[in-house]
Each structure stands twice: as structure tokens, then as C-alpha cells.
Protein backbone atom coordinates (compact mmCIF):
# COMPACT_ATOMS: atom_id res chain seq x y z
CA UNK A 1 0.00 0.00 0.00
CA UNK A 2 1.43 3.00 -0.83
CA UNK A 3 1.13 6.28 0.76
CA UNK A 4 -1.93 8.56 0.79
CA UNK A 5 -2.09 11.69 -1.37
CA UNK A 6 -2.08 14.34 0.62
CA UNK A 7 -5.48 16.28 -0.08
CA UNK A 8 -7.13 13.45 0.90
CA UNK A 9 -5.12 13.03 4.19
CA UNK A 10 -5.87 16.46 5.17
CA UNK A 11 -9.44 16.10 5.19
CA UNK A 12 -8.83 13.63 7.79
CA UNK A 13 -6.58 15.23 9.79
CA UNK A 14 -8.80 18.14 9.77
CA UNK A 15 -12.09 15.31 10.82
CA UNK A 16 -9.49 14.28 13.49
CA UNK A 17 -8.75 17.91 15.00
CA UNK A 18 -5.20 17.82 13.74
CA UNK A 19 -3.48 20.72 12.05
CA UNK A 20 0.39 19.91 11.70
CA UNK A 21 3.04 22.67 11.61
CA UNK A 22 4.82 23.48 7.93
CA UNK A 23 7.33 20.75 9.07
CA UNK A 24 5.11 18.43 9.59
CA UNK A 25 2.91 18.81 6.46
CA UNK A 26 6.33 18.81 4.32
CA UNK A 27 6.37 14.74 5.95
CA UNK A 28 2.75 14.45 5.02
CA UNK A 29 3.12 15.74 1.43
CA UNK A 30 6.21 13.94 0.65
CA UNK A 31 5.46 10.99 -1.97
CA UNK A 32 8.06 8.18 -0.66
CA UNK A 33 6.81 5.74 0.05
CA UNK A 34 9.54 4.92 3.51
CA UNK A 35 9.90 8.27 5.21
CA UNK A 36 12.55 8.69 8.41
CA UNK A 37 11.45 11.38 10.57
CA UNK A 38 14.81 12.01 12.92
CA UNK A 39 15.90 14.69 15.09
CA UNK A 40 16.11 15.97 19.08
CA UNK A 41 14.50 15.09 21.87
CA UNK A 42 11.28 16.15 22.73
CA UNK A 43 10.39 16.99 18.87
CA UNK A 44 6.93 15.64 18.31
CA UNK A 45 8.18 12.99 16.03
CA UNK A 46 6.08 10.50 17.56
CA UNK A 47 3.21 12.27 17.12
CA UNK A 48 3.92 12.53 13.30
CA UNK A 49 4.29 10.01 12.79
CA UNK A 50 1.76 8.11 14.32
CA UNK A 51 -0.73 11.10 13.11
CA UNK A 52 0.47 9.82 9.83
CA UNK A 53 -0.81 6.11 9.80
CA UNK A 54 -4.69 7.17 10.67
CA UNK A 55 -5.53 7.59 7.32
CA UNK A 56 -4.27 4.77 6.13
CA UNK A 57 -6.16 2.68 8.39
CA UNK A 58 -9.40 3.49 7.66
CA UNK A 59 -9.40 2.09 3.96
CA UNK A 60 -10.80 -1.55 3.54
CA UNK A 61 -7.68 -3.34 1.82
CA UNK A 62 -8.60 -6.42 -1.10
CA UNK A 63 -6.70 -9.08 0.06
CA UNK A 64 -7.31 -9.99 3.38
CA UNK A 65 -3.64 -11.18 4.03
CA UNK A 66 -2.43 -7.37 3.83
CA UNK A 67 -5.16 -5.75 6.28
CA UNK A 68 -2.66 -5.34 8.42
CA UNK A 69 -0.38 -2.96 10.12
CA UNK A 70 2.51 -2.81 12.64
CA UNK A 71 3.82 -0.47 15.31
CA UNK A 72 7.46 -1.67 15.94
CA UNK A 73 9.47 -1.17 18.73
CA UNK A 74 12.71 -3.35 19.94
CA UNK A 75 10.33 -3.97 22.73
CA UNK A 76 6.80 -3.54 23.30
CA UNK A 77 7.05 -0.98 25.62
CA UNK A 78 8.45 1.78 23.14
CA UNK A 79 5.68 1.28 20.61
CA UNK A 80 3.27 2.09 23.19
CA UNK A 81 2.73 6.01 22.40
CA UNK A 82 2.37 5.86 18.39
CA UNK A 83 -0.37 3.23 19.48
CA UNK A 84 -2.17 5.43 21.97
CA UNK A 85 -2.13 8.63 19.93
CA UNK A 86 -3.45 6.33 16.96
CA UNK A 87 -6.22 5.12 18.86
CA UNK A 88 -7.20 8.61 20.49
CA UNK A 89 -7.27 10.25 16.83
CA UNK A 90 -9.25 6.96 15.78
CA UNK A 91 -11.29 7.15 18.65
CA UNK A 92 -12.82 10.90 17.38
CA UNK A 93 -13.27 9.50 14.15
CA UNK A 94 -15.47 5.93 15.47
CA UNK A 95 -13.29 3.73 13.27
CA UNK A 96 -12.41 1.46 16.15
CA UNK A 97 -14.39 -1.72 15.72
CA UNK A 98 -16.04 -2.02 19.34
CA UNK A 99 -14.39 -4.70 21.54
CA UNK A 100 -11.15 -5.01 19.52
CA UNK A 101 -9.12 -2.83 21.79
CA UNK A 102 -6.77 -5.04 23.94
CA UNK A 103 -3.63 -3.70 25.65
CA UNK A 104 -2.09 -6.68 27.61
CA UNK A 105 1.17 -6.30 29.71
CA UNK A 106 4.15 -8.10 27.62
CA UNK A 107 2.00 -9.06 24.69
CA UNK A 108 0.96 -7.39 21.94
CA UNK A 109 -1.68 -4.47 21.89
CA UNK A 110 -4.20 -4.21 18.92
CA UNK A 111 -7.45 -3.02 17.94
CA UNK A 112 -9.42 -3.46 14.48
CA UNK A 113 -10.52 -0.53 12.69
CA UNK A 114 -14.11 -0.45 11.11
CA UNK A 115 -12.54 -1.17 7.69
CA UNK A 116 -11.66 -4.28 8.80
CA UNK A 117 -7.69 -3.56 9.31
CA UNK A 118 -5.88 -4.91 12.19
CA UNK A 119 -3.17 -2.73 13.81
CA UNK A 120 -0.95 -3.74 16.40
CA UNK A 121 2.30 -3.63 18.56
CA UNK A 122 4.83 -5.46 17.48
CA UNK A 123 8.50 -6.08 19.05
CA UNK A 124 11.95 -6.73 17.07
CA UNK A 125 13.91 -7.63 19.35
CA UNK A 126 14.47 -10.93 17.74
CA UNK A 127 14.84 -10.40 14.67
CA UNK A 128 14.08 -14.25 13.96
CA UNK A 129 10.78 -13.63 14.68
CA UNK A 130 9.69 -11.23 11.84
CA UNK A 131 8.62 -13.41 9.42
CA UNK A 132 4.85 -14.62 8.08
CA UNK A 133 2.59 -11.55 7.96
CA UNK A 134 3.75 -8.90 5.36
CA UNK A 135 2.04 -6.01 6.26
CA UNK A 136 0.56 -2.96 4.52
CA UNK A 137 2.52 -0.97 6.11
CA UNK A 138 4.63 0.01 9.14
CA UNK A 139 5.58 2.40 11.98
CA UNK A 140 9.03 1.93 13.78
CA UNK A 141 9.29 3.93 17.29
CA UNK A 142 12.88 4.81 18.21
CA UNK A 143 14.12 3.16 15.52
CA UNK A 144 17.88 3.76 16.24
CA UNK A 145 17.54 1.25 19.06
CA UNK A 146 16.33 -1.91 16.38
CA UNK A 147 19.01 -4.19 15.07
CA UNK A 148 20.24 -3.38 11.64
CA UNK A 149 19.20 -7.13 10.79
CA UNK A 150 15.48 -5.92 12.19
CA UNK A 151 15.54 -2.99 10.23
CA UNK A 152 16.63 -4.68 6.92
CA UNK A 153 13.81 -7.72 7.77
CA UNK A 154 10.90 -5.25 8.02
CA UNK A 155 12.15 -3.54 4.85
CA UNK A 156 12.16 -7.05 2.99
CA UNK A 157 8.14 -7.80 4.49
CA UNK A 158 7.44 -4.83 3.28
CA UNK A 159 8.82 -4.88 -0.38
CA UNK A 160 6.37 -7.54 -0.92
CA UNK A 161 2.74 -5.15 -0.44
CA UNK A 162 5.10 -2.39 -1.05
CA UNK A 163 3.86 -1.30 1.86
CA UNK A 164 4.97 2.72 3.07
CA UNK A 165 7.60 2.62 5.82
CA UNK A 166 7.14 5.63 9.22
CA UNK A 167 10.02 5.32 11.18
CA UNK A 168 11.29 7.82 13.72
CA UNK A 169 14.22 8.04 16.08
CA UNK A 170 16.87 10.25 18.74
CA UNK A 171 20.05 10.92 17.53
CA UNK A 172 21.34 10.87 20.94
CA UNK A 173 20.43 6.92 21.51
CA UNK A 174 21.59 6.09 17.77
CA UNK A 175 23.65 3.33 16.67
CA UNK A 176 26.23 3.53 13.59
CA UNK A 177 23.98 1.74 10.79
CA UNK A 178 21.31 4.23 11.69
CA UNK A 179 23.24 7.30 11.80
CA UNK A 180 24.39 5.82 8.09
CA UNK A 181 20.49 5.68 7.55
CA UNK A 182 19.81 9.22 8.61
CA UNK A 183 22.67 10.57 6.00
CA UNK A 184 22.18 8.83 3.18
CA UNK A 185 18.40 9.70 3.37
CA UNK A 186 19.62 13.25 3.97
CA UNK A 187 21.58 13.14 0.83
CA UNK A 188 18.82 11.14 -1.37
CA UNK A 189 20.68 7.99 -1.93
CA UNK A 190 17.96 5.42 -1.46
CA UNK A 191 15.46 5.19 -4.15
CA UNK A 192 11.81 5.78 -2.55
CA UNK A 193 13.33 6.86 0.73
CA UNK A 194 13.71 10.35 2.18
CA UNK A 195 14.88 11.34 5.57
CA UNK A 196 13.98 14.71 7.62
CA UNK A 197 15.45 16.03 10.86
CA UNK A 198 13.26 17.34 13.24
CA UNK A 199 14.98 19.87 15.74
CA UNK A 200 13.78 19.95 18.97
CA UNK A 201 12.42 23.59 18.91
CA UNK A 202 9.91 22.08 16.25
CA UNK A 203 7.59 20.94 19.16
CA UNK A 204 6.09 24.37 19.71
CA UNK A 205 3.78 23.09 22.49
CA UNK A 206 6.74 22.61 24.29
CA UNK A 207 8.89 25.04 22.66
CA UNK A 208 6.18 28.13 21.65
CA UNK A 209 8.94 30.93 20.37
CA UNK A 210 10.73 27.92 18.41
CA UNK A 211 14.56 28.26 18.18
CA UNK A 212 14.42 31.38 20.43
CA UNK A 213 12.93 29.76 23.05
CA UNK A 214 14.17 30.00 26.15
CA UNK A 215 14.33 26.39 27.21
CA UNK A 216 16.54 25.93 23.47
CA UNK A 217 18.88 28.71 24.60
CA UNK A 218 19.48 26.73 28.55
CA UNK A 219 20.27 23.68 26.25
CA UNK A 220 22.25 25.97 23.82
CA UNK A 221 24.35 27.40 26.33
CA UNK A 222 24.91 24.03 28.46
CA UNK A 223 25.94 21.43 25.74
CA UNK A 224 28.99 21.84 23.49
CA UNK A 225 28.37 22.09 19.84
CA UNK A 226 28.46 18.88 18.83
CA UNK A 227 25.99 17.66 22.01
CA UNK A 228 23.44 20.91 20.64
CA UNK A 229 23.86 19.79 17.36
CA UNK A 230 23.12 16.04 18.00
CA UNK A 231 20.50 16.18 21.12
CA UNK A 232 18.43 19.23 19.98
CA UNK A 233 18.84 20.47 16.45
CA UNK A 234 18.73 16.86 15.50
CA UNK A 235 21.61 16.45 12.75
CA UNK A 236 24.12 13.52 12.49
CA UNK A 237 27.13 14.76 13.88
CA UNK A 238 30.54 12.69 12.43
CA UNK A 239 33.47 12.61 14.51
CA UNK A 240 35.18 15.42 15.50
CA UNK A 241 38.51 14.77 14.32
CA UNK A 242 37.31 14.62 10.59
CA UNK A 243 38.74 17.17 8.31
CA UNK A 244 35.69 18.58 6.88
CA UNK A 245 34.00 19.42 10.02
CA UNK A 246 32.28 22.16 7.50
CA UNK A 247 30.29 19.99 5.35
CA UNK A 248 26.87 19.80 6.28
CA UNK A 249 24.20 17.48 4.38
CA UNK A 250 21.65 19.96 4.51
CA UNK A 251 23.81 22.78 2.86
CA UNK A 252 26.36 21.27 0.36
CA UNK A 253 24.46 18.05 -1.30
CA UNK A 254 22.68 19.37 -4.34
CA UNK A 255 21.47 17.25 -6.99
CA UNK A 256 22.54 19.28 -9.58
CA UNK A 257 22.04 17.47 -13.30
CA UNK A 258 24.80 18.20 -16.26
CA UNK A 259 23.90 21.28 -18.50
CA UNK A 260 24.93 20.53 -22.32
CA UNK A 261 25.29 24.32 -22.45
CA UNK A 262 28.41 24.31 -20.28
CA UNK A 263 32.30 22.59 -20.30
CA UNK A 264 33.07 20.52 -17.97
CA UNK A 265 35.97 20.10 -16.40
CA UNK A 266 37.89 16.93 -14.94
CA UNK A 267 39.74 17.28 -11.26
CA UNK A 268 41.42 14.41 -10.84
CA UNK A 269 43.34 12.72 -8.40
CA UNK A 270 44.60 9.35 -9.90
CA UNK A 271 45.24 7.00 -7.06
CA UNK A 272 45.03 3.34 -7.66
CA UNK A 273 44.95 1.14 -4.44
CA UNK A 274 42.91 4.10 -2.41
CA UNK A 275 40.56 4.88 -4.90
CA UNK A 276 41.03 6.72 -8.17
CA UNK A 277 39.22 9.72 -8.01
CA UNK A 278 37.52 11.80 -11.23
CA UNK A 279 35.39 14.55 -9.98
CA UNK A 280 33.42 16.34 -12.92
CA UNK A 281 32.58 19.77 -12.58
CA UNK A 282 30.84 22.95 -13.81
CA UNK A 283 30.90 26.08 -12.97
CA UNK A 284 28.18 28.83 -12.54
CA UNK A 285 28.00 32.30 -11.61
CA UNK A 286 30.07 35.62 -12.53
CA UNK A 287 33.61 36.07 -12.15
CA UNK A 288 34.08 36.62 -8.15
CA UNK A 289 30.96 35.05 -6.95
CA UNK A 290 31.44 31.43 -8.60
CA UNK A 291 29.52 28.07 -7.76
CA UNK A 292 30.81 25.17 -8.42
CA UNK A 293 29.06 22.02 -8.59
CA UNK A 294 30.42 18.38 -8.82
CA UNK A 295 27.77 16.67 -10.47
CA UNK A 296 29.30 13.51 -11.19
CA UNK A 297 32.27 11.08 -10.02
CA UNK A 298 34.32 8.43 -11.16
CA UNK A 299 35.37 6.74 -7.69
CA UNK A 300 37.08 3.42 -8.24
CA UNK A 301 39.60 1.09 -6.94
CA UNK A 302 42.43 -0.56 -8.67
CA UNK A 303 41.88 0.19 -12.42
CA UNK A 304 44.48 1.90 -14.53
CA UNK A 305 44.00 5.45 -16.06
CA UNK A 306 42.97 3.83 -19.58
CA UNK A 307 39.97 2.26 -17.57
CA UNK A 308 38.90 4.87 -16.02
CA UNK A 309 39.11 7.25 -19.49
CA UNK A 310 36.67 4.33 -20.87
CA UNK A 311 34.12 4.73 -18.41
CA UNK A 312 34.59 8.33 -18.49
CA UNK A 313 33.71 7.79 -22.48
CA UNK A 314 30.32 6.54 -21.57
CA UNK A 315 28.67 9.60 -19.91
CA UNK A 316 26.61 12.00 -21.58
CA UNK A 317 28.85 14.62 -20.52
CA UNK A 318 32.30 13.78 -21.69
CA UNK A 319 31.63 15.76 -25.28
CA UNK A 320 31.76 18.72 -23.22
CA UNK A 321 34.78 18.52 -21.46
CA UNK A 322 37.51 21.09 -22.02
CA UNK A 323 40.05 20.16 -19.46
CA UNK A 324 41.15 19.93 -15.96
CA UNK A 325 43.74 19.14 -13.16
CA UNK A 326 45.41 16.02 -11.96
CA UNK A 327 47.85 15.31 -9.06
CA UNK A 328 50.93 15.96 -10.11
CA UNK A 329 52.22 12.62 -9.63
CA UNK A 330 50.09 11.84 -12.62
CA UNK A 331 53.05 13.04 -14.54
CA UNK A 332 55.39 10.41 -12.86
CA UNK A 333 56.43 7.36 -14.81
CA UNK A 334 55.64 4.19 -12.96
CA UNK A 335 58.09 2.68 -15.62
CA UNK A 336 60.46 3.49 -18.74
CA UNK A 337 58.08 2.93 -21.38
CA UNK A 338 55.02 3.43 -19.99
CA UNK A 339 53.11 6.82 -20.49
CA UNK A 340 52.02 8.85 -17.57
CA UNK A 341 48.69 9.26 -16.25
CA UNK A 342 48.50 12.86 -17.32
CA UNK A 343 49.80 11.73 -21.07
CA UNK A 344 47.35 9.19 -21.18
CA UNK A 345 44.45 11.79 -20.74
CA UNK A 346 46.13 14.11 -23.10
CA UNK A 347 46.08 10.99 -25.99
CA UNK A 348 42.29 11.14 -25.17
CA UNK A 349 41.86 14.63 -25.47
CA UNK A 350 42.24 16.44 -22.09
CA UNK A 351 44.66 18.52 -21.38
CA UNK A 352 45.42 18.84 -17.71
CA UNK A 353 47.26 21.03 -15.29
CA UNK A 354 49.36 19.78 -12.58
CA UNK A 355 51.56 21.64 -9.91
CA UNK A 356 52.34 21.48 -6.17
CA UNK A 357 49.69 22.80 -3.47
CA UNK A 358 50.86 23.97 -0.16
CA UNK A 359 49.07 21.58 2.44
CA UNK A 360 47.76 23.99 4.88
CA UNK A 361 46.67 27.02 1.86
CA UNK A 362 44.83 24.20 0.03
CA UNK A 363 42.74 23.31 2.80
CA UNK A 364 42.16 26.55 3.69
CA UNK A 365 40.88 27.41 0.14
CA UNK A 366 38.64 24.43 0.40
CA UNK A 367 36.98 25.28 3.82
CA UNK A 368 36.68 28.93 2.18
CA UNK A 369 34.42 27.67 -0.16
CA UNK A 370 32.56 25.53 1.90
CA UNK A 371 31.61 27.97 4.09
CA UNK A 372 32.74 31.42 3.04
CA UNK A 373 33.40 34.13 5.41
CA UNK A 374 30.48 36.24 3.68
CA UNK A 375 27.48 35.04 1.58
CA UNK A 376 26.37 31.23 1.38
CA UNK A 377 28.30 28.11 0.28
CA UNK A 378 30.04 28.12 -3.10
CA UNK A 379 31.00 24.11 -3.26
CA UNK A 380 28.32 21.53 -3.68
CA UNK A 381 27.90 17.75 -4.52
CA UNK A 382 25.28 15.55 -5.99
CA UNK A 383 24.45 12.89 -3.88
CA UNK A 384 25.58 9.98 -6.49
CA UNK A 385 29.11 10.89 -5.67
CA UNK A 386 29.27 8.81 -3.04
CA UNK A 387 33.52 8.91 -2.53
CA UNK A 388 33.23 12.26 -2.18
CA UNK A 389 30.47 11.70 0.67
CA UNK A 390 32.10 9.34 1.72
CA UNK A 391 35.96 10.86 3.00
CA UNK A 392 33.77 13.81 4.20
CA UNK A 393 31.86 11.41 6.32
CA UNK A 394 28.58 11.45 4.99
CA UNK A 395 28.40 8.12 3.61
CA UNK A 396 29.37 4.59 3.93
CA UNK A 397 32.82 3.52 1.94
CA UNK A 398 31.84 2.12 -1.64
CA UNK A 399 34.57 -0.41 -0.92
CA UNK A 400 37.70 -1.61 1.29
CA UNK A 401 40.18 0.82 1.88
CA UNK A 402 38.09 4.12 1.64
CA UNK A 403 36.47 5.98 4.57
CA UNK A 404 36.36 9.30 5.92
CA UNK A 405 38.96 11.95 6.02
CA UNK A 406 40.49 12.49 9.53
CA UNK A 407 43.01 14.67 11.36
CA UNK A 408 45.87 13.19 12.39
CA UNK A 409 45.92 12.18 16.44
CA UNK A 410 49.06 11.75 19.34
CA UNK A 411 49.78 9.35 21.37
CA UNK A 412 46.93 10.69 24.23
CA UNK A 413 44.38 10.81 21.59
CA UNK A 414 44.21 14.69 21.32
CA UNK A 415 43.32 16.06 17.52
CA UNK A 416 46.62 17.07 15.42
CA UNK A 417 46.44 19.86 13.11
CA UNK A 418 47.61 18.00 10.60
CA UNK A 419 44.97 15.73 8.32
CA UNK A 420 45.88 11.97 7.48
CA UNK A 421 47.26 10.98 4.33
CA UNK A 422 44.78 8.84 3.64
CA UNK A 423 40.79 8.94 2.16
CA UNK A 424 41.01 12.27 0.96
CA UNK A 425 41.55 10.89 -2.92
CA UNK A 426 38.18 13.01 -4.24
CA UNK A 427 38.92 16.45 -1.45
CA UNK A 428 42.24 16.43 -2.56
CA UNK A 429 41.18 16.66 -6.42
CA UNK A 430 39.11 19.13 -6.09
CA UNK A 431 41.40 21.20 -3.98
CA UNK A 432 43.63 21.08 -6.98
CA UNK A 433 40.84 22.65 -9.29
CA UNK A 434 39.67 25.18 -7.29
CA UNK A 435 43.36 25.88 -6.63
CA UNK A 436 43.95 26.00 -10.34
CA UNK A 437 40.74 27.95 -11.59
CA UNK A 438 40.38 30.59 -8.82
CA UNK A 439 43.46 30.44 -6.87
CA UNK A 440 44.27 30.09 -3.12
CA UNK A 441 42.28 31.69 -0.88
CA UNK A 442 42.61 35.35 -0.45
CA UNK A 443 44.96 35.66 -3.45
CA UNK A 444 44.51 36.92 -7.01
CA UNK A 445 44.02 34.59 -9.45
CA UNK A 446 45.49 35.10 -13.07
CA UNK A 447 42.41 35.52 -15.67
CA UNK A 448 44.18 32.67 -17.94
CA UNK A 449 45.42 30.36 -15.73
CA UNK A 450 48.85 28.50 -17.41
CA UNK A 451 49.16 24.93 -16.96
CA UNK A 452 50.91 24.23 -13.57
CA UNK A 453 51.76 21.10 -11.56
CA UNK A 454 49.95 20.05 -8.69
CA UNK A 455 50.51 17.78 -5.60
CA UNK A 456 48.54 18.20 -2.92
CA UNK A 457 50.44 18.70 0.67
CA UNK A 458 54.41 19.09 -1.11
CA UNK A 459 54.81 22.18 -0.54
């Protein structure tokens, strides 16, 4: 069963006495059909969510196999509020079929609507156990504390009714896998899944004057950053040691699609047992107040630079490129006959640049465009370039070898200026085209830029 349109869920929440806040109707408009609502404590995502299922209830379904729906919890304790606030919204409507409501301690609790759906509680804990019934669809409360294994079972039941998915959960109590499941929702790369992030200060019963309020600035001024960030604005927070602290989801991942009517250029660092890295580029926006957007990436592992110019081949873009930057180790010889990287994309057409890049300037020209000291961000991503997401911590490595980009650390553990040497393949190409199209950061660049050589942290 997929999800309800939303005109005609608003005539119900309006029958019901429910009138959700912008954020909220954004959830009930969107058209996935598995929606994650996440965020901080105290944020009403609960209610949303379990606002959201009433309508969906009170439909008679065909088959009589599918008429029905679950409230999850890893126990049956933390399903318990979805159900109630389902059954007092039900309750105003009369679609509880009289004498179905049963709420017995350690078992399940269920009622039947008047359409002839059964809803009830259901615990995960084991994930062994969810098997048999594939429902029409599904609410999961606190969803960070489920097993991944749970989480991936309920999916798979539900694929087969493709049934809608309402999950919610606290940052705060999160596990990895579901801080993974947060971000990549974030950045859009699950098809028919979308993820929001509920702040705390969204709950204006609790929080009237929103973000202002004065119980958000206690909490501002008690937690650090990162605790804010995780326990009340309700945003994965990464580890603090990673290099590009100023990436945000929200902010920098922008599905941007390739425009025939511009070049494209090639930034490229060409590493082979890390990942090769080929981030494609355009650029928008008058001279001084640039955007750049990488819209595509080639992100692979152990393939030479002949592969890689093959599978660049195949993209609708690659008529349009006019050039680019590579490492400049790409004009090293790994042997005495054997072209270098940099030739070998000059045989195919593409002429690149390639000089050295001071370590500590190039990174600062990066984080300058991330988040400029004036006006908004002038770096962005599309969420299919997922190596890119990846060393900047915002998704899961493609393969062995890759992960996210951290400072270096001492002995006692305490963060070192100095960034690793390693999974920063895609940052460090596109430090060397922003380096060699616009200069370094607070410099002049020349209007014609010569070709130069670049290696990223010589110099």
C-alpha cells in the first residue's frame, strides 16, 4: 500500500482535529513511500508520525492477508505512544471496531478498525521472529535502538505489499547503521526513501517561540556544539577529528544534473589502491561570486587510467569537457616505457594542469568555499558521488580501503592539526581545481590560468 495523497489526508486530519506545523505537512506531502522522521529530543516525532498512519487505516484493503499494520518497537514498551495517539485520533473518528481494543502487559496491543484492518504492537527484538505476515505498512518507534538485521527484515516484508515505511528516532540513543540511515536519506541515496530532521524547537507546544525559546537557549548554552547539534537540532554529527568538520548534508548536497550548455571540467586525483578519483565539474555564476558544482564522479579502486578514461567515455557529458587538473604525480612514470597518467588523458583529449599545493593554503581554500566568510556556500555535490560523501563522512565507503577523512591524532588521543594521508583521494582533487581555476584563498588569481603542476600537501 502506498502512501496517501495528501489532499485526501488532510481532510482527515482536519475530521481528526489535527493541524500539523509546515514541518510536519512537508512529511505528510512527501510521496516516498519509507519516510525517516529524525531529530532531538522532545520533537513531536512521535506524534507525526503516528498522526500519519490514521488515514491509512481506515481504507478496507482487497486481500485480506495485507489488512494489516505494525507499530514496531525493539520492545513492546516503546511502541506504546504511536499506538495510543493512533487510537485517540481513531477514537474521534469511530473507526475502532467495538471490543477489539486489547492492551495486555508483555504481549501485543491491537485493535481493528471499522474497515476491517488490524493494527498492532509489534517487538523486534528478535529479529528471527519477523517473518509470516507482510504487512501494509509500518511504523518503527525509536528506531535507532532496532538491530540493523530488524531494520533490513521489516524492509524485505514490506517490499512484498510495497507497503509505506514511518520510522522515527533520537540521535542521541543512535547506533552507527542508523546514523548511516539518517545521512544517506539526507543526501537522497535510497530510491523511494527520504529522511527529515526534526529539531527539537519544532515541538512548539513545548517550545512556543521555536529556536528562540528559552528552554533551546538553557540547552544551547549548556551542551557543546556537537551535544546541541546532535541532542536538539537533531543532525548527524561525524566525529570530530574529521577534516571537513564544514560539510553539512543539509547545505552542500545538491542534486545538480549536467547542462549541455556548459564545459566541464575533470579534477582528478589518480590514485590506484585508495581509490582513483575523477570529480566532474561545472561552474556557474560571474567572475568573483562562482559556484561550483560536482555533479558527477568516477570513484574506483584498482583500475588503470585507460579504464577509467573508458568509463569516463560513456557519460553524456564527456563531449563537453575542455580540461582539468590532476595530481601531479600523474606526470610520474611508474616505468620506462610506460606513459604517464597525465599523457594518457592528453592521448584522449584532455589537457590537464598539474603543480604542487601547499598543504595547509589548500585546505584553507577548500573550507573557504565551503563555508565562506560572507554570503552562502560556493561548493556543492550531488548525492551519487558517493567517494566524495564518503571521505567527508557522509556516507558509507563504496569499498575496502576508503572511509572518511580524519586529522591526524598523538599518542593521548588529542586532535593534530595535521589531516591523514589517507581517504582524501576526491577532497584532494578538487582542492587542486579550485586551486587551479580561482586560486588560493585570499589571493589573485590570473584571468588565464597556465598549466601548472599540482601535488597536494608538497609544498
Amino acid at each position: 500500500m502506498r502512501r496517501l495523497p495528501y489532499p485526501i489526508k488532510r481532510v482527515i486530519f482536519k475530521a481528526m482535529g489535527y493541524e500539523p506545523s509546515p514541518a510536519q505537512e512537508e512529511i505528510h506531502r512527501t510521496p516516498e513511500r519509507r519516510v525517516l522522521a529524525a531529530g532531538g529530543e522532545g520533537g513531536g516525532k512521535s506524534y507525526l508520525i503516528a498522526q500519519e498512519l490514521v488515514p491509512h487505516v481506515l481504507f478496507p484493503i482487497d486481500r485480506p492477508e495485507q489488512r494489516v499494520f505494525w507499530i514496531v518497537g525493539d520492545t513492546f514498551k516503546e511502541p506504546q505512544e504511536e499506538f495510543n495517539i493512533a487510537v485517540e485520533s481513531l477514537s474521534r473518528l469511530k473507526a475502532i471496531k467495538p471490543g477489539s481494543l486489547m492492551k495486555p502487559e508483555q504481549r501485543p496491543w491491537k485493535f481493528t478498525t471499522i474497515a476491517g484492518n488490524l493494527v498492532k504492537t509489534f517487538s523486534a527484538h528478535d529479529p528471527e521472529t519477523i517473518r509470516a505476515e507482510s504487512p501494509s505498512g509500518v511504523v518503527i518507534a525509536e528506531c535507532a535502538q532496532l538491530q540493523e538485521d530488524a531494520f533490513k527484515r521489516i524492509d524485505a516484508r514490506l517490499a512484498r505489499t510495497r507497503g509505506f515505511l514511518l520510522a522515527s528516532g533520537t540521535l542521541e540513543l543512535s547506533s552507527h547503521w542508523y546514523t548511516r540511515l539518517v545521512t544517506q536519506g539526507l543526501a537522497g541515496q535510497i530510491p523511494d526513501f527520504r529522511t527529515f530532521t526534526f529539531p527539537s524547537w519544532a515541538n512548539t507546544h513545548v517550545y512556543p517561540l521555536g529556536e528562540y525559546d528559552p528552554g533551546i537557549e538553557i540547552m544551547r548554552q549548556a551542551y557543546s556544539e556537537e551535544e546541541f547539534n546532535l541532542r536538539v537540532r537533531g543532525v548527524p554529527t561525524p566525529p570530530s577529528h574529521r577534516v571537513l568538520r564544514s560539510f553539512d548534508p543539509q547545505i552542500h548536497i545538491v542534486a545538480k544534473e549536467f547542462s549541455k550548455d556548459r564545459p566541464v571540467y575533470l579534477w582528478i586525483d589518480p590514485g590506484s589502491r585508495g581509490a582513483y578519483a575523477v570529480e566532474v565539474v561545472q561552474i556557474y555564476g560571474e567572475p568573483g561570486k562562482e559556484q561550483v558544482y560536482v555533479f558527477d564522479e568516477i570513484y574506483v579502486q584498482y583500475h588503470t587510467t585507460q579504464q577509467v578514461i573508458a568509463m569516463c567515455r560513456e557519460r553524456p557529458w564527456w563531449q563537453n569537457v575542455r580540461g582539468g587538473v590532476i595530481d601531479i604525480f600523474g606526470g610520474v612514470r611508474t616505468s620506462e616505457n610506460q606513459r604517464t597518467a597525465r599523457q594518457t588523458w592528453a592521448q584522449a583529449g584532455v589537457r590537464l594542469g598539474a603543480r604542487k599545493v601547499s598543504r595547509i593554503a589548500g585546505l584553507e581554500t577548500l573550507q573557504g568555499w565551503l563555508m565562506p566568510a560572507s554570503g552562502g556556500a560556493r561548493l556543492f555535490v550531488a548525492p551519487k558521488c558517493k567517494g566524495a560523501l564518503t571521505e567527508a563522512g557522509c556516507a558509507p565507503p563504496p569499498f575496502r580501503g576508503t572511509g572518511t577523512w580524519f586529522h591526524k591524532k598523538d599518542s593521548s588521543g588529542n586532535i593534530l592539526e595535521e589531516p591523514e594521508g589517507a581517504n582524501n583521494h576526491a577532497w584532494s582533487a578538487l582542492i587542486y581545481g579550485l586551486v587551479h581555476h580561482f586560486g588560493y584563498a585570499g589571493r589573485r588569481k590570473r584571468p588565464k590560468p597556465q598549466m601548472m603542476e599540482y601535488s597536494y600537501g608538497v609544498a
